[in-house]
C-alpha atoms as a PDB file:
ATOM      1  CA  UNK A   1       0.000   0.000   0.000  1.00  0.00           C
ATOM      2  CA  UNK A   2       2.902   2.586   0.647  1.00  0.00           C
ATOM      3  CA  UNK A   3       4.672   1.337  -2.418  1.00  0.00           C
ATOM      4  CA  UNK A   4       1.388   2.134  -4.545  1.00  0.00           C
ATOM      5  CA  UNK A   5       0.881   5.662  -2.595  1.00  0.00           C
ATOM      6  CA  UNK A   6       4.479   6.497  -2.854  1.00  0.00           C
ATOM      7  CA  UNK A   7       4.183   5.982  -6.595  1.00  0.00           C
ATOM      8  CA  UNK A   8       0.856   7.388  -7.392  1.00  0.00           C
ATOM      9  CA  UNK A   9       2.470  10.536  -5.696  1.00  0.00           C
ATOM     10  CA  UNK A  10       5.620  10.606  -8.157  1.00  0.00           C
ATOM     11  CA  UNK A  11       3.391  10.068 -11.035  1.00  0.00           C
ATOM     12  CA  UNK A  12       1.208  13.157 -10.039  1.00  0.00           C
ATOM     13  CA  UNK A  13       4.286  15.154  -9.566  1.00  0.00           C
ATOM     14  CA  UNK A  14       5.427  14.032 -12.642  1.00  0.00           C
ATOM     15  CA  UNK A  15       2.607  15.205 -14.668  1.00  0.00           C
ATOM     16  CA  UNK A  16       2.527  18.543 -12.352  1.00  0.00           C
ATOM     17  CA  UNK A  17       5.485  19.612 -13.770  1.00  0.00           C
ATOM     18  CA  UNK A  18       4.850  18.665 -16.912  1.00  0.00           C
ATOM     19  CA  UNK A  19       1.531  20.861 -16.915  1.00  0.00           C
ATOM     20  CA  UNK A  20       3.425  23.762 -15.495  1.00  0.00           C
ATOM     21  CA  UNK A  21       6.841  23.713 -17.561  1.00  0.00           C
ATOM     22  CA  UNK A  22       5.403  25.927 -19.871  1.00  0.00           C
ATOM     23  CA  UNK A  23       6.070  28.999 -17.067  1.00  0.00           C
ATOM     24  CA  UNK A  24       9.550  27.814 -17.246  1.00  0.00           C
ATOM     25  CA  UNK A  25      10.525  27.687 -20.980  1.00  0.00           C
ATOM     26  CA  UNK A  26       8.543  31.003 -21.542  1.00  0.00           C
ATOM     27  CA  UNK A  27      11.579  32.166 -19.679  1.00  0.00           C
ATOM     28  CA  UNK A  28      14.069  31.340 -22.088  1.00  0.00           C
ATOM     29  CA  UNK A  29      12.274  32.784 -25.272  1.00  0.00           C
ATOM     30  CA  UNK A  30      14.997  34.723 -26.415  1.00  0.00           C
ATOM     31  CA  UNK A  31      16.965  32.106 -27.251  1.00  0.00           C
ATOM     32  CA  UNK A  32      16.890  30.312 -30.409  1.00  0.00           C
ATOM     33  CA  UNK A  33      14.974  26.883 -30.316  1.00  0.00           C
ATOM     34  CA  UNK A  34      17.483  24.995 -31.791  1.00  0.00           C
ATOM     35  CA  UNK A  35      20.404  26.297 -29.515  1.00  0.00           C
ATOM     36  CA  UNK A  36      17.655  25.916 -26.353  1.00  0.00           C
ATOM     37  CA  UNK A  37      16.892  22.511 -27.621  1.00  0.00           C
ATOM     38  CA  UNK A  38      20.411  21.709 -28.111  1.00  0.00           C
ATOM     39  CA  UNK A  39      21.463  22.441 -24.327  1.00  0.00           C
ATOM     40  CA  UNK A  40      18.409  20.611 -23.172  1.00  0.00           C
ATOM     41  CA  UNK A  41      20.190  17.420 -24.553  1.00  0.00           C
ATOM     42  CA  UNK A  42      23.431  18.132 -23.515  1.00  0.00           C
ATOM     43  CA  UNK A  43      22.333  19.225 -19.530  1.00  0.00           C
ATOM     44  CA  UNK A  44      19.785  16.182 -19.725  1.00  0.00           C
ATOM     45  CA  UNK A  45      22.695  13.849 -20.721  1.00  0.00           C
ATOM     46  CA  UNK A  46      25.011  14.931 -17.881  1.00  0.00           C
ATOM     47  CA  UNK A  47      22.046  14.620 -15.028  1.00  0.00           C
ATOM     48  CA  UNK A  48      21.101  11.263 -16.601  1.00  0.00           C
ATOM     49  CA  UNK A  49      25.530  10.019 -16.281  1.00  0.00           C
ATOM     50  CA  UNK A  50      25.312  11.178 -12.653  1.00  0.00           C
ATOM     51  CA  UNK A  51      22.143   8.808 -11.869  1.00  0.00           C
ATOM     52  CA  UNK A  52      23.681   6.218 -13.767  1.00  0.00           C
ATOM     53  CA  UNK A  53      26.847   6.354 -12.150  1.00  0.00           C
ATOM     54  CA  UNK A  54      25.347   6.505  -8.603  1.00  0.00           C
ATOM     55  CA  UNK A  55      23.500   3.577  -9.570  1.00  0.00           C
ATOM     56  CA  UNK A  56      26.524   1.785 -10.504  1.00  0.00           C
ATOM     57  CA  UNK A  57      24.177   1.190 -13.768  1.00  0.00           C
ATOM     58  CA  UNK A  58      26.875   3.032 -16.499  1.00  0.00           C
ATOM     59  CA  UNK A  59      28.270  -0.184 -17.876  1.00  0.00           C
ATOM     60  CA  UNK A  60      24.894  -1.754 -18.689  1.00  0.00           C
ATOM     61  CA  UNK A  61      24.303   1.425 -20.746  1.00  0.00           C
ATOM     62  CA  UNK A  62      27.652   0.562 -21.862  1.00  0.00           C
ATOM     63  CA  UNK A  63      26.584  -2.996 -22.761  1.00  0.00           C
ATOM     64  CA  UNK A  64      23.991  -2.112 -24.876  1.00  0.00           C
ATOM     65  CA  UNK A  65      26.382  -0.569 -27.710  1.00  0.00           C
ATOM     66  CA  UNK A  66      26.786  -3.905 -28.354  1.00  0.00           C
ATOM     67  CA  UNK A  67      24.196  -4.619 -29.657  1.00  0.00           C
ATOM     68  CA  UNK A  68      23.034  -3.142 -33.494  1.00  0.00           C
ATOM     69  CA  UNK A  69      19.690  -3.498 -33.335  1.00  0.00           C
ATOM     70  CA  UNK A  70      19.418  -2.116 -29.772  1.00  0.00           C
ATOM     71  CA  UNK A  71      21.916   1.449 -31.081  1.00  0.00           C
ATOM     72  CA  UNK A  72      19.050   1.404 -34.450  1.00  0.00           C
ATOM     73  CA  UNK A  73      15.778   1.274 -32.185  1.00  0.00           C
ATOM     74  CA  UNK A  74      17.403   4.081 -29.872  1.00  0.00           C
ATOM     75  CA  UNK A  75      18.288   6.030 -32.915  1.00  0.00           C
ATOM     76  CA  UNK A  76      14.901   6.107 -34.102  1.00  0.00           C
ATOM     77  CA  UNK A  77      13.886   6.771 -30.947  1.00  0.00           C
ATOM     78  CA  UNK A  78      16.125   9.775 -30.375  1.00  0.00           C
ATOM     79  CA  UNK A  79      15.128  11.294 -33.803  1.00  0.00           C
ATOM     80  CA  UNK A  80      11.333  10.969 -32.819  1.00  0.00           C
ATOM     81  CA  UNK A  81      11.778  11.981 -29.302  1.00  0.00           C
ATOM     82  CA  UNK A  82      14.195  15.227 -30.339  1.00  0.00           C
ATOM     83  CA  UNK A  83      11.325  15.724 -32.580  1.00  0.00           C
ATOM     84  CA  UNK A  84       8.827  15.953 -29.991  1.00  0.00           C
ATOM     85  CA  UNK A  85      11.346  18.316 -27.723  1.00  0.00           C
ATOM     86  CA  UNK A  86      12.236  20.827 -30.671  1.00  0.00           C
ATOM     87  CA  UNK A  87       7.731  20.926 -31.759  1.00  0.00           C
ATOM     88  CA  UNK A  88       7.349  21.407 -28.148  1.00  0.00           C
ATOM     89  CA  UNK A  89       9.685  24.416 -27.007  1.00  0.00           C
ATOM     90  CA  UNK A  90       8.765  26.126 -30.630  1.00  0.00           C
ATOM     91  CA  UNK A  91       4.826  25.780 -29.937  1.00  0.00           C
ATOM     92  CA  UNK A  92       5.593  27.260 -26.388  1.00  0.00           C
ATOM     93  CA  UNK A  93       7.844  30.331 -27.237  1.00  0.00           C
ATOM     94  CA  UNK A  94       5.481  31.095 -30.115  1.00  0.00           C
ATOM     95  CA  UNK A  95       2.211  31.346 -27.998  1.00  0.00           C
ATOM     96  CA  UNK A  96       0.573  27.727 -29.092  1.00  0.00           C
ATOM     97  CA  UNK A  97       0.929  26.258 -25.479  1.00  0.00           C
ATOM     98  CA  UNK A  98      -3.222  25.221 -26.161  1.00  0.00           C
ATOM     99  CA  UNK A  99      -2.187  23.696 -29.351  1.00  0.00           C
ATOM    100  CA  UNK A 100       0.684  22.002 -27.711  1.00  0.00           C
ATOM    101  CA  UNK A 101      -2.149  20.999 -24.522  1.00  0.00           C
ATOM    102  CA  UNK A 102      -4.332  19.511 -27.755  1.00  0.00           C
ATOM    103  CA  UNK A 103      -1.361  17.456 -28.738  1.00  0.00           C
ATOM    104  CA  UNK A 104      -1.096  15.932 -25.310  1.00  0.00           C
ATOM    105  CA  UNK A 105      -4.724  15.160 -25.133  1.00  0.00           C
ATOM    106  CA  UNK A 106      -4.891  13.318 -28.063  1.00  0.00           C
ATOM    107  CA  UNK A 107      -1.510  11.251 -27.667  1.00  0.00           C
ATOM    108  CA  UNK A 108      -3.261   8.243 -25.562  1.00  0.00           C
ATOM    109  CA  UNK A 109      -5.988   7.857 -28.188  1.00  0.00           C
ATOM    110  CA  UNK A 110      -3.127   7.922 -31.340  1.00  0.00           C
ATOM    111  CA  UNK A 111      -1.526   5.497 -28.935  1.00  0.00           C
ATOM    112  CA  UNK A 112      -5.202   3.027 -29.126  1.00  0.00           C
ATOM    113  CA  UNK A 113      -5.183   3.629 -32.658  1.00  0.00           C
ATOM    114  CA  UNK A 114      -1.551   3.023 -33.379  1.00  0.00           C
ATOM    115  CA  UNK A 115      -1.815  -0.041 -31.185  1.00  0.00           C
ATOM    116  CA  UNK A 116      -4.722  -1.806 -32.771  1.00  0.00           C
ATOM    117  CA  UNK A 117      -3.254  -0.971 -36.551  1.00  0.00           C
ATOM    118  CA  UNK A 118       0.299  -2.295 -35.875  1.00  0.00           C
ATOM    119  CA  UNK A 119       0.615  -3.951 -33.054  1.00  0.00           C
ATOM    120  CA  UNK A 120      -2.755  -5.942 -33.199  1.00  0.00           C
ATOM    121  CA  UNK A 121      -3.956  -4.299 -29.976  1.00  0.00           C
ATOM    122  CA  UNK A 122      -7.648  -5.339 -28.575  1.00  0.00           C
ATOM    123  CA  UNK A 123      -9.556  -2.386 -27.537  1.00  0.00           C
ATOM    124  CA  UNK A 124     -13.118  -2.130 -26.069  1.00  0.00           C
ATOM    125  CA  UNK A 125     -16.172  -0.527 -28.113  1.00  0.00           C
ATOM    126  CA  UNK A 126     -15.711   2.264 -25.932  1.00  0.00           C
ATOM    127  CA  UNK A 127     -11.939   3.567 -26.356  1.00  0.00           C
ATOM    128  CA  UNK A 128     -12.775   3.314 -30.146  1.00  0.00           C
ATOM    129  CA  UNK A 129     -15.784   5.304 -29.547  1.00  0.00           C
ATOM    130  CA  UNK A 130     -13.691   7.924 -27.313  1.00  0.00           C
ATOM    131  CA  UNK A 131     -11.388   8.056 -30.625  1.00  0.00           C
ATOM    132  CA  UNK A 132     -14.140   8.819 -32.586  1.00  0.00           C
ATOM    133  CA  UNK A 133     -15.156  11.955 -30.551  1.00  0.00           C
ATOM    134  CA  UNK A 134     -10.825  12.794 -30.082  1.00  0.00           C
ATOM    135  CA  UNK A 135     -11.167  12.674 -33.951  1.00  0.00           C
ATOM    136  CA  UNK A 136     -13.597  15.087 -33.900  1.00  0.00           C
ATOM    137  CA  UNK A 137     -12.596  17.227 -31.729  1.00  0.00           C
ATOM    138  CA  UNK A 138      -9.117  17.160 -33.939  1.00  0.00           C
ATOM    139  CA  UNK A 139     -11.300  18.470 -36.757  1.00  0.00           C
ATOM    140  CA  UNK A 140     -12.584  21.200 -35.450  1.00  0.00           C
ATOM    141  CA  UNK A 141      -9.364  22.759 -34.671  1.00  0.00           C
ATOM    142  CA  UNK A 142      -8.699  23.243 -38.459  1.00  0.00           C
ATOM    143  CA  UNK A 143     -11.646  25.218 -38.717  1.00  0.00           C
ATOM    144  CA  UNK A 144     -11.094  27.187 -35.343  1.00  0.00           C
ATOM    145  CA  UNK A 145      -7.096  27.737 -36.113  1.00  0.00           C
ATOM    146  CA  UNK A 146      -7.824  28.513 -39.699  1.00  0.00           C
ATOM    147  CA  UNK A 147      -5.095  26.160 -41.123  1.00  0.00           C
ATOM    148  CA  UNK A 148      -3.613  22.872 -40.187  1.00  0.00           C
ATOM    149  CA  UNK A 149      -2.802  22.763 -36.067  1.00  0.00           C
ATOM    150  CA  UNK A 150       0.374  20.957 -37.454  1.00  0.00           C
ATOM    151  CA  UNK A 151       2.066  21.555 -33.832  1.00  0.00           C
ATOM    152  CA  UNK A 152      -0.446  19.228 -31.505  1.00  0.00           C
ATOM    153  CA  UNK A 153      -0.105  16.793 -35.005  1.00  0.00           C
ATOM    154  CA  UNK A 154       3.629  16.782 -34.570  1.00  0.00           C
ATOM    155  CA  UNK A 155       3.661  16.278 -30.726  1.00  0.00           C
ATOM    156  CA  UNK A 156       1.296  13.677 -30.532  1.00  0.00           C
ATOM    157  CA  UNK A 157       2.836  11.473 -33.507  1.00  0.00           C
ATOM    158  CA  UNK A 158       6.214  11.648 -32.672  1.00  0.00           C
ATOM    159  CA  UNK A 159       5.292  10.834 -28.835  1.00  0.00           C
ATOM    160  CA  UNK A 160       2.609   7.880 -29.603  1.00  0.00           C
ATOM    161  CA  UNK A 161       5.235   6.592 -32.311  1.00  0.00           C
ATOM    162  CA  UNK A 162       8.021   7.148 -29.621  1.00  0.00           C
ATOM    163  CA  UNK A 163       6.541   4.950 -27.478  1.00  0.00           C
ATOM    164  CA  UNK A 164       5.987   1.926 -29.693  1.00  0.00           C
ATOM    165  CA  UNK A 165       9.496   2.098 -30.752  1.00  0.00           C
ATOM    166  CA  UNK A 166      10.751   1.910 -26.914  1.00  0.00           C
ATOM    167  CA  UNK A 167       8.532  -0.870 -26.431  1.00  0.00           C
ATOM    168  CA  UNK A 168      10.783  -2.614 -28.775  1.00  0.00           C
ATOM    169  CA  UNK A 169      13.982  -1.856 -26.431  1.00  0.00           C
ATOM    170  CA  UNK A 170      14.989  -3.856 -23.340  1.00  0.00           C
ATOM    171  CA  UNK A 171      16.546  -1.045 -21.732  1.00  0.00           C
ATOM    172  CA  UNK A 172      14.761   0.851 -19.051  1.00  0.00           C
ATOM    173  CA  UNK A 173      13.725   4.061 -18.926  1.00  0.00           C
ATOM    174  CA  UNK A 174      17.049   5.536 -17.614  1.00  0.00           C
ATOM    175  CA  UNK A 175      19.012   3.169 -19.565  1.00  0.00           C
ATOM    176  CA  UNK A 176      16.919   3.988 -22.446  1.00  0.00           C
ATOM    177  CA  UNK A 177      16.702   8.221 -22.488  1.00  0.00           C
ATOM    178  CA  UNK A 178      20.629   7.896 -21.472  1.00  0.00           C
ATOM    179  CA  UNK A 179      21.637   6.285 -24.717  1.00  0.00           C
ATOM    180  CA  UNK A 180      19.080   7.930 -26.807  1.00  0.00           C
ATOM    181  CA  UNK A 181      20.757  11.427 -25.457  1.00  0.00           C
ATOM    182  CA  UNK A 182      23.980   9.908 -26.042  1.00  0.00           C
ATOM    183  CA  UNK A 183      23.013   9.263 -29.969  1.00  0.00           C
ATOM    184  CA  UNK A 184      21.688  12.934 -29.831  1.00  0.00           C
ATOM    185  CA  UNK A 185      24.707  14.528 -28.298  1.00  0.00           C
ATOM    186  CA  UNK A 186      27.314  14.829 -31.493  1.00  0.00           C
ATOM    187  CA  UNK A 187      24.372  16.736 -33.472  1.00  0.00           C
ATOM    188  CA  UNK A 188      23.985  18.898 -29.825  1.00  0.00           C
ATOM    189  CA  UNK A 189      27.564  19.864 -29.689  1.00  0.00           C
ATOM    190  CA  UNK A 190      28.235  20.463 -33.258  1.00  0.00           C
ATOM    191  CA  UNK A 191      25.604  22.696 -33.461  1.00  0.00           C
ATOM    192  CA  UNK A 192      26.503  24.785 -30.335  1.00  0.00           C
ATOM    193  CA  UNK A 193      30.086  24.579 -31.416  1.00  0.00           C
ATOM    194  CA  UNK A 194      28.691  26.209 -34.945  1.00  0.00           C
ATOM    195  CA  UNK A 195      26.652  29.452 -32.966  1.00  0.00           C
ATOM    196  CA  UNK A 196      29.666  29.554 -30.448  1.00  0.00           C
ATOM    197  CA  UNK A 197      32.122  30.317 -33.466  1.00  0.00           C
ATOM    198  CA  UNK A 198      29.124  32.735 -34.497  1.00  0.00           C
ATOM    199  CA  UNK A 199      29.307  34.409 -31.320  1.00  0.00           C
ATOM    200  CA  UNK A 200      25.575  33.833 -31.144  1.00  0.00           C
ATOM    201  CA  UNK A 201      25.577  31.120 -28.803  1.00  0.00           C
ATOM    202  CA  UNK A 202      23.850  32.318 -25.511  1.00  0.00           C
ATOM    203  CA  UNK A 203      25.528  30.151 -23.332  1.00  0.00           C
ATOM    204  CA  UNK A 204      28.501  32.051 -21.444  1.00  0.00           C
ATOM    205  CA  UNK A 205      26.401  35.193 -22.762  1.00  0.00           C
ATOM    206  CA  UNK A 206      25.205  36.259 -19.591  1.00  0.00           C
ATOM    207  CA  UNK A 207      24.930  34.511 -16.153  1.00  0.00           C
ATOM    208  CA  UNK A 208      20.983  34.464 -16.309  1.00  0.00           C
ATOM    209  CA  UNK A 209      20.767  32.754 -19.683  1.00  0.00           C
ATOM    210  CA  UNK A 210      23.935  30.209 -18.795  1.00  0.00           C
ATOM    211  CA  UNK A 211      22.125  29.287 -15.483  1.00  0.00           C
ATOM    212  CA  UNK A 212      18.531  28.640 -17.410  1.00  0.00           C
ATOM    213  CA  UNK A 213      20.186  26.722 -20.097  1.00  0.00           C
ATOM    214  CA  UNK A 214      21.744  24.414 -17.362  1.00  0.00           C
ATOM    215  CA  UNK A 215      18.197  24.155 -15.637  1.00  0.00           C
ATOM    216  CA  UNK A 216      16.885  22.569 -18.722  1.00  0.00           C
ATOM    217  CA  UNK A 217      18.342  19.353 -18.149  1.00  0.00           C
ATOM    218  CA  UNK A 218      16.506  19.263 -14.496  1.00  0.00           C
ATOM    219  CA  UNK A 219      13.540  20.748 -16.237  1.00  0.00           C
ATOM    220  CA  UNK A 220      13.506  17.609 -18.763  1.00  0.00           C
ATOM    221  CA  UNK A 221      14.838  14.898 -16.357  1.00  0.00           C
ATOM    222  CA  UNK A 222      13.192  15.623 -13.090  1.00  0.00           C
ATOM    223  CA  UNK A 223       9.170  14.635 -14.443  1.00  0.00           C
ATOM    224  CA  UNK A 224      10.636  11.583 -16.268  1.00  0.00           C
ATOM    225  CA  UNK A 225      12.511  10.489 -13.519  1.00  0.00           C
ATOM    226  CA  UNK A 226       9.199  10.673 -11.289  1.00  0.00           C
ATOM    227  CA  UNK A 227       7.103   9.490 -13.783  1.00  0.00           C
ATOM    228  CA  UNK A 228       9.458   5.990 -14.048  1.00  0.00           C
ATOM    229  CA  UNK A 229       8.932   5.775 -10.744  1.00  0.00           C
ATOM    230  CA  UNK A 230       5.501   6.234 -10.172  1.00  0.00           C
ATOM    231  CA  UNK A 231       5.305   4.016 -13.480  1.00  0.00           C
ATOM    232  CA  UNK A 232       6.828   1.219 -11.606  1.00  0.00           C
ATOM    233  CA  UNK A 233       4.388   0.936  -8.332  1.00  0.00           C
ATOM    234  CA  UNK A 234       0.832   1.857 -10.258  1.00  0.00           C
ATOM    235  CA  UNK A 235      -1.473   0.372 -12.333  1.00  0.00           C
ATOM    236  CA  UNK A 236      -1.706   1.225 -16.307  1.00  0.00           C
ATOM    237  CA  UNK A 237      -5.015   2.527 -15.436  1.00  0.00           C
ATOM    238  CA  UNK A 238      -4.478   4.677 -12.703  1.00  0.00           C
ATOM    239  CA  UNK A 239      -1.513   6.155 -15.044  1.00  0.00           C
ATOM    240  CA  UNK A 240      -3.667   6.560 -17.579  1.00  0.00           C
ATOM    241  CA  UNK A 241      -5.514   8.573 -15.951  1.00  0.00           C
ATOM    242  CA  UNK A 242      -3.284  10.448 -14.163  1.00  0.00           C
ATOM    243  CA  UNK A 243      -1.372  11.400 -17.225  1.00  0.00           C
ATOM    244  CA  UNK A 244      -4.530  14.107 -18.237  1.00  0.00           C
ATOM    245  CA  UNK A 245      -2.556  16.415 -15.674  1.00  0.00           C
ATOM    246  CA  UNK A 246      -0.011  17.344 -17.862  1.00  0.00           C
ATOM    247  CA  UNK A 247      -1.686  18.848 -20.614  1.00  0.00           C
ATOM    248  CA  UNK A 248      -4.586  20.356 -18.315  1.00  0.00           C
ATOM    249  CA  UNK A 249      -2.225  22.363 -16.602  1.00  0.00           C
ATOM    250  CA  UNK A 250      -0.656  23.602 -20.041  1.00  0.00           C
ATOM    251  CA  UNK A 251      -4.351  24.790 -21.488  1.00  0.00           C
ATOM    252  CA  UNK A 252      -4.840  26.477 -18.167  1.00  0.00           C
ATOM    253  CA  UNK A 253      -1.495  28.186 -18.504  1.00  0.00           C
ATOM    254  CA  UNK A 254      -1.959  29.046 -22.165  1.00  0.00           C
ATOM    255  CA  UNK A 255      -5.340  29.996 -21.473  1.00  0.00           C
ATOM    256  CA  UNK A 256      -4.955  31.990 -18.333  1.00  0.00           C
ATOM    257  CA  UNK A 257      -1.916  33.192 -17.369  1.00  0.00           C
ATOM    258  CA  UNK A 258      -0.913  33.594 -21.394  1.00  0.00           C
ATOM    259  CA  UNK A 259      -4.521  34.784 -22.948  1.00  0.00           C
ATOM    260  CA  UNK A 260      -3.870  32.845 -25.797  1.00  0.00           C
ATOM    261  CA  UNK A 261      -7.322  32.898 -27.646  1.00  0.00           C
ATOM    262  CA  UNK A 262     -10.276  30.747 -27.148  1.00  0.00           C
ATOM    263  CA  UNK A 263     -12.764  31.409 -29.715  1.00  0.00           C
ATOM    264  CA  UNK A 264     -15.820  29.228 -29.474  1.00  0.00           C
ATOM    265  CA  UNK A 265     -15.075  26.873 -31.962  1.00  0.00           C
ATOM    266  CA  UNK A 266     -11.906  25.879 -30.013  1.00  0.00           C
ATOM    267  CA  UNK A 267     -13.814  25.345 -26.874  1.00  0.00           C
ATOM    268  CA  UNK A 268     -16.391  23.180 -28.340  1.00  0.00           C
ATOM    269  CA  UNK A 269     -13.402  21.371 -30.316  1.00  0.00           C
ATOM    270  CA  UNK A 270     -11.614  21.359 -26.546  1.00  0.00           C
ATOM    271  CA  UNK A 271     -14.868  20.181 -25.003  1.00  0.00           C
ATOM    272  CA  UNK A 272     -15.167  17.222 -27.827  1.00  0.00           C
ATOM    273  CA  UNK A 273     -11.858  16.009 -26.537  1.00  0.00           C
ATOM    274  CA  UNK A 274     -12.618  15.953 -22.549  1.00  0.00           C
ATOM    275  CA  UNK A 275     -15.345  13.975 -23.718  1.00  0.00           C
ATOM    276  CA  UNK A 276     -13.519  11.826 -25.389  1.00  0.00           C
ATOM    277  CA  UNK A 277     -11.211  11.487 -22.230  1.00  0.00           C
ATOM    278  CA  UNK A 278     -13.984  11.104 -19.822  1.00  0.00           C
ATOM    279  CA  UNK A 279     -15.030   7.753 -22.049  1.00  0.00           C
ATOM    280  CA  UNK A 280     -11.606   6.989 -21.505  1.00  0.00           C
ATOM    281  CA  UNK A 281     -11.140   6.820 -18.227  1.00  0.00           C
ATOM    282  CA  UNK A 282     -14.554   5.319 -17.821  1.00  0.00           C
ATOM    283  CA  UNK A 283     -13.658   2.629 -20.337  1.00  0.00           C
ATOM    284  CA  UNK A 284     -10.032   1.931 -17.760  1.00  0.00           C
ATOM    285  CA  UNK A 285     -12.021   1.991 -14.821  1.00  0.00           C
ATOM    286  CA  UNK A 286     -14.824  -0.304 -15.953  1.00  0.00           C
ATOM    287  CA  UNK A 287     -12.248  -2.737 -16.925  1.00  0.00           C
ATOM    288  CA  UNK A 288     -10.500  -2.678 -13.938  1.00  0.00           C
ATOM    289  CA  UNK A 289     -14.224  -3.440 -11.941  1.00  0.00           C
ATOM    290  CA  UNK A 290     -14.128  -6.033 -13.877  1.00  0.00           C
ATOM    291  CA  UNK A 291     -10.861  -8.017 -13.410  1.00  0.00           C
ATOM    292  CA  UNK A 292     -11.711  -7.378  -9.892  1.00  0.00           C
END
């Protein structure tokens, strides 16, 4: 029981700071998103090394270079989950932090979808339905954006396709992220080495920008970190559930604190979705009453 309540506890804080990150990278809109995304690999990398070597766990990330096919599915990996970071910070700095909330709402029912397409997945008449209305909703933010909402697209897709390619992988979560921002690193350092000789780079610029481009390695790490955890000691339900937090707290954020605009058309397309997660959650929890 304290096992469970210790992890349902990292796996809300998890998704906490995931709803309320946007605060922090609105801070660090005046630097470039490629340079900010850059650092975030490189500072993520380093936190991830001193885990790793704490945990005595460095030569089992070691291990796995070994191994072809494991380097190919964390390459893959890294490009889609790079992907996912660079969409993410962009959609924040440019005032799309509901667009990028849309994205995260939608990512569990891509992840249905993708999962009964490829992977031969059985879902219930219900999660399809609760697609159906996602879908929808989806729809409706062409019309109320005026144009493709190509950002929520992006960060749902390369998430939902993200996670089927780790569930290829052996290596855990730690393992996993360490070697994928291992694979990313050359790119990371050749391109800060290129705005560095520019004398563009921000790092070293000023002590405010040097100490926020260090943060974002606890700013990535720290929810994933938690979420493992709490991953570890709950039920795939309760997560599932749980994981509505994230992107909650972002459309509050962009909504409120931001004034990013909510024309009706967006709220009914926004209200289409929590519909479509409230027969999703309802679908988990009758299927947990029933393997009671």
């Amino acid at each position: 029981m304290q096992k469970s309540s210790h992890g349902t506890s990292a796996a809300v804080a998890a998704f906490v700071v995931w709803g309320v990150l946007p605060l922090f990278w609105k801070t660090l809109e005046h630097i470039p998103v490629l340079e900010l995304t850059a650092h975030r690999v490189v500072w993520t990398l380093v936190i991830l090394v001193v885990i790793l070597t704490s945990q005595r766990k460095v030569r089992t990330t070691l291990a796995a270079l070994r191994s072809r096919k494991i380097i190919a599915i964390h390459l893959l990996a890294a490009v889609t989950l790079s992907s996912n970071w660079l969409i993410y910070v962009w959609a924040t700095l440019n005032d799309r932090i509901l667009e990028g909330a849309l994205g995260y709402y939608i990512n569990p029912f891509l992840y249905i979808l993708l999962g009964r397409l490829f992977l031969g997945e059985k879902h219930s008449r219900l999660q399809m339905l609760a697609i159906a209305v996602a879908a929808g909703g989806v729809a409706l933010q062409f019309r109320a954006v005026q144009g493709v909402p190509w950002a929520a697209l992006g960060l749902a897709f390369s998430f939902a396709v993200y996670g089927m390619i780790r569930k290829k992988s052996p290596l855990g979560s730690l393992d996993g992220l360490a070697l994928e921002a291992s694979l990313m690193l050359p790119l990371a350092l050749a391109y800060l080495l290129f705005v560095s000789s520019q004398s563009t780079g921000s790092f070293g610029s000023d002590p405010h920008s040097t100490w926020l481009l260090i943060a974002t390695g606890a700013a990535t790490a720290t929810p994933l970190l938690l979420f493992a955890r709490g991953a570890r000691a709950i039920s795939l339900s309760l997560l599932g559930i749980l994981q509505f937090i994230g992107p909650t707290g972002q459309f509050l954020i962009g909504w409120l604190t931001y004034h990013e605009p909510l024309p009706p058309l967006r709220l009914v397309s926004f209200a289409l979705i929590w519909l479509a997660v409230g027969l999703y959650i309802f679908s988990l929890n009758r299927r947990t009453s029933q393997n009671d």
